[in-house]
Protein backbone atom coordinates (compact mmCIF):
# COMPACT_ATOMS: atom_id res chain seq x y z
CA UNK A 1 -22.65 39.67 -35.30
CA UNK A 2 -21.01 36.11 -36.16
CA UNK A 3 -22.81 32.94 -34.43
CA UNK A 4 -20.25 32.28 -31.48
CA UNK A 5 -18.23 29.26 -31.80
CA UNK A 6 -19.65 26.47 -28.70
CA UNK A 7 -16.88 23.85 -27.62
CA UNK A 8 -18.95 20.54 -27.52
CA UNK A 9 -18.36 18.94 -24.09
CA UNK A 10 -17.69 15.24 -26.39
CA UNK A 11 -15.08 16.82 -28.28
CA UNK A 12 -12.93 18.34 -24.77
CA UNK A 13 -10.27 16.42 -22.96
CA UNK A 14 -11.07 15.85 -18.99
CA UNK A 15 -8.92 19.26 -18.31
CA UNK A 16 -11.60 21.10 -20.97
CA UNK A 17 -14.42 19.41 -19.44
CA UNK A 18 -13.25 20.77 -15.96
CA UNK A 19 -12.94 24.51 -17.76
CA UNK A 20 -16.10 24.34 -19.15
CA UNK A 21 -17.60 23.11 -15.46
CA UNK A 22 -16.10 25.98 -14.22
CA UNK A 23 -17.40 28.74 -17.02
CA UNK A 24 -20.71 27.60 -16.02
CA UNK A 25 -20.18 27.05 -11.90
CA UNK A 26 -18.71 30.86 -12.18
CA UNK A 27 -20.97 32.09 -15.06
CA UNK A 28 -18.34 33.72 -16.91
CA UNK A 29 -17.27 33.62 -20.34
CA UNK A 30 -14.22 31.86 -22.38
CA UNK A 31 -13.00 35.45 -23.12
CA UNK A 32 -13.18 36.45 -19.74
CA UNK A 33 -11.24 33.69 -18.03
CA UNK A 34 -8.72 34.05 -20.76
CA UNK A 35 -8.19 37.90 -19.53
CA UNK A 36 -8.20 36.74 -16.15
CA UNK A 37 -5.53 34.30 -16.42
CA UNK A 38 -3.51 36.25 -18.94
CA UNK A 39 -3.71 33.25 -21.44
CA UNK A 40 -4.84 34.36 -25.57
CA UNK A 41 -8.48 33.25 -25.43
CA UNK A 42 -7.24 30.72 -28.82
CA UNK A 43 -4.70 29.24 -26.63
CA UNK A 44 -7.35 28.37 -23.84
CA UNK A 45 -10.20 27.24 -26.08
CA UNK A 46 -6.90 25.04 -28.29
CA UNK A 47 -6.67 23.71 -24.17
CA UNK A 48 -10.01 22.29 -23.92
CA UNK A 49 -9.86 19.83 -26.91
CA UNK A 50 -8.60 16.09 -26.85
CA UNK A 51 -5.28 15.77 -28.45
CA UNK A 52 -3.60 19.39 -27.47
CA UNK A 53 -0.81 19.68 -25.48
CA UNK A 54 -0.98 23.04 -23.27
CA UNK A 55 1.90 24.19 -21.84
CA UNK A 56 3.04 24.10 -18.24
CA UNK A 57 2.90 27.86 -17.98
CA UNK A 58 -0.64 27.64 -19.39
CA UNK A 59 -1.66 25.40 -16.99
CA UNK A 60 -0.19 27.42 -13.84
CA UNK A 61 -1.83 30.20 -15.01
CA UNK A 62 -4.95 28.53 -15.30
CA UNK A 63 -5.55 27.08 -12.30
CA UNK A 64 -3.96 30.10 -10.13
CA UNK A 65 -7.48 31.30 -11.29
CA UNK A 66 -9.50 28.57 -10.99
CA UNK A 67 -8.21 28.02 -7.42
CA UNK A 68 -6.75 24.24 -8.67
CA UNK A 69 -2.76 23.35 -8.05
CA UNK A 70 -1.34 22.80 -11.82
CA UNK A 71 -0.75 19.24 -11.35
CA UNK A 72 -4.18 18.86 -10.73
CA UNK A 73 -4.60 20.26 -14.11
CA UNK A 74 -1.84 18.69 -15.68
CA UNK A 75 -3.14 15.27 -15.07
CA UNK A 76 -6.44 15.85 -16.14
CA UNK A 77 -4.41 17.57 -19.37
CA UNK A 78 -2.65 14.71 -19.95
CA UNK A 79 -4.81 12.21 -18.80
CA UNK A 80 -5.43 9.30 -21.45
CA UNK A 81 -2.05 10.16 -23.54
CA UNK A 82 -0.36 7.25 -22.86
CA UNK A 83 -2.86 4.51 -24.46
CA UNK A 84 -0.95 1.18 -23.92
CA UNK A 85 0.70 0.36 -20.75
CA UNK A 86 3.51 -2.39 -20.44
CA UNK A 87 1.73 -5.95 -19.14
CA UNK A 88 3.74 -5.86 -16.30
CA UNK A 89 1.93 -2.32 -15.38
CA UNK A 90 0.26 -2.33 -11.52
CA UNK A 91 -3.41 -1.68 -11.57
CA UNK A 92 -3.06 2.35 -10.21
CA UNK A 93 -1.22 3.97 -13.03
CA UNK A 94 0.29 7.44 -12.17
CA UNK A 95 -2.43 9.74 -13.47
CA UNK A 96 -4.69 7.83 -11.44
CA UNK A 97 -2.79 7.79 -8.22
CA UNK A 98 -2.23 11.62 -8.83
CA UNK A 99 -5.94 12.26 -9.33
CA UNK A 100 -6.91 10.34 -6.29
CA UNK A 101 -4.42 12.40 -3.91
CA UNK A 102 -5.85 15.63 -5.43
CA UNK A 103 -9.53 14.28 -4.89
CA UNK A 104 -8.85 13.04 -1.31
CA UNK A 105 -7.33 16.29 -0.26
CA UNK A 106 -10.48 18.27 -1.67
CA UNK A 107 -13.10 15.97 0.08
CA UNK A 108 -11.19 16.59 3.42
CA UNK A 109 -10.50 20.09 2.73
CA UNK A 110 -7.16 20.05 2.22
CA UNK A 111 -5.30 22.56 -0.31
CA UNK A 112 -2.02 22.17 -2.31
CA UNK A 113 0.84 23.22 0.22
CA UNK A 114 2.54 27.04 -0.65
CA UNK A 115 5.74 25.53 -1.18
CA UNK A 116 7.36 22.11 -3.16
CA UNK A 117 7.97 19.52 -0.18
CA UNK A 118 11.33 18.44 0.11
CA UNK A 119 12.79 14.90 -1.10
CA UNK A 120 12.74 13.65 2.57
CA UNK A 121 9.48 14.80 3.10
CA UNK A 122 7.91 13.06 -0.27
CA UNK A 123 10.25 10.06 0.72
CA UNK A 124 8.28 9.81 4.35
CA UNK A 125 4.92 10.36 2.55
CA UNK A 126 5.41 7.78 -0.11
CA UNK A 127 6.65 5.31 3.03
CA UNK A 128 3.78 5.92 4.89
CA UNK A 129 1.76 5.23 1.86
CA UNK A 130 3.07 1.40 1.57
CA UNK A 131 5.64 2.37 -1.42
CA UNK A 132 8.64 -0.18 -0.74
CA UNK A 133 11.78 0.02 -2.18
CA UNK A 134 14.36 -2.72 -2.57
CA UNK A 135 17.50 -0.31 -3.16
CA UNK A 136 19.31 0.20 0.04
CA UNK A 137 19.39 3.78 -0.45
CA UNK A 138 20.63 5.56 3.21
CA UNK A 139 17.82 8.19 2.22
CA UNK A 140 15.07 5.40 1.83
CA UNK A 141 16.65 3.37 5.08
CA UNK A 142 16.36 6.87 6.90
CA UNK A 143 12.42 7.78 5.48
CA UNK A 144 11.34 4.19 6.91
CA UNK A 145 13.08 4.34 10.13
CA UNK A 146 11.64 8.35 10.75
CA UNK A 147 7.93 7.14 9.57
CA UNK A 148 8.16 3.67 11.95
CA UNK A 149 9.53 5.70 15.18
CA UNK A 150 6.18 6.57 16.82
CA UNK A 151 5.74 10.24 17.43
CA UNK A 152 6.17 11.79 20.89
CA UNK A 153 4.34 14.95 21.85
C-alpha cells in the first residue's frame, strides 16, 4: 500500500488548519469528510493549502457538515489574500470584523440565523454597532431613528 500523503499544518491556510482541527476533534479521515460533504476528496485536500481559492459551493458544503455558517469559512478561506491595505485603512479590516462576530456568537452560544436578514435588519444591526453614515439615505435616517426609539414591552 502507498505511504499516505499528510497535509503539514505550516503549509494550510487558516480554513485548512480549521479542517484539519476538525479531522482530529471528530477522528475521521480526509476521505471520509469528503464523502460526507459530497466534495472530491482532491478538491478538499486542494482547500486546505495557502494560495487556493475554493469555491463558494465548496465551502457551503463544507461547513453544512462541520456545523460552521460558510462565511465563517469563507473568511478564514480568504483570510490574508489581500496583503496591502490602502494607508487610509481603519484598524478592523473586514475579515477581522467578520471573524470577531462569528467568534462572539460561538462564545455566547449563538448560531448563524436559518435565513439571510433583511437590508433593514443589517442596517439596524450595523447602527447599533456605532457604523455612521454621512449619506442622508431615508433607509439609514429610518435604521437610526428605529434603533434610538427605546423599546416598549
Amino acid at each position: 500500500m502507498p505511504a499516505r500523503l499528510q497535509i503539514k499544518l505550516e503549509d494550510c491556510s487558516p480554513l485548512g488548519q480549521l479542517i484539519l482541527q476538525y479531522l482530529e476533534d471528530v477522528g475521521i479521515s480526509m476521505n471520509r469528510l469528503a464523502e460526507l460533504s459530497g466534495i472530491p476528496q482532491p478538491r478538499l485536500r486542494g482547500a486546505c493549502f495557502k494560495g487556493t481559492c475554493p469555491t463558494p459551493e465548496t465551502l457551503r458544503k463544507l461547513a453544512r457538515v462541520m456545523g460552521k455558517h460558510h462565511l465563517e469559512l469563507y473568511t478564514l478561506a480568504y483570510e490574508g489574500r489581500i496583503e496591502t491595505q490602502p494607508e487610509d485603512a481603519e484598524d478592523y479590516s473586514l475579515d477581522m470584523l467578520m471573524r470577531e462576530l462569528f467568534s462572539t456568537a460561538r462564545e455566547i452560544g449563538f448560531t448563524a440565523p436559518k435565513s439571510r436578514p433583511s437590508k433593514t435588519q443589517i442596517r439596524k444591526a450595523l447602527v447599533a454597532l456605532g457604523f455612521q453614515s454621512e449619506a442622508n439615505d431615508p433607509l439609514i435616517q429610518e435604521a437610526l431613528r428605529a434603533a434610538n426609539t427605546p423599546k416598549t414591552m
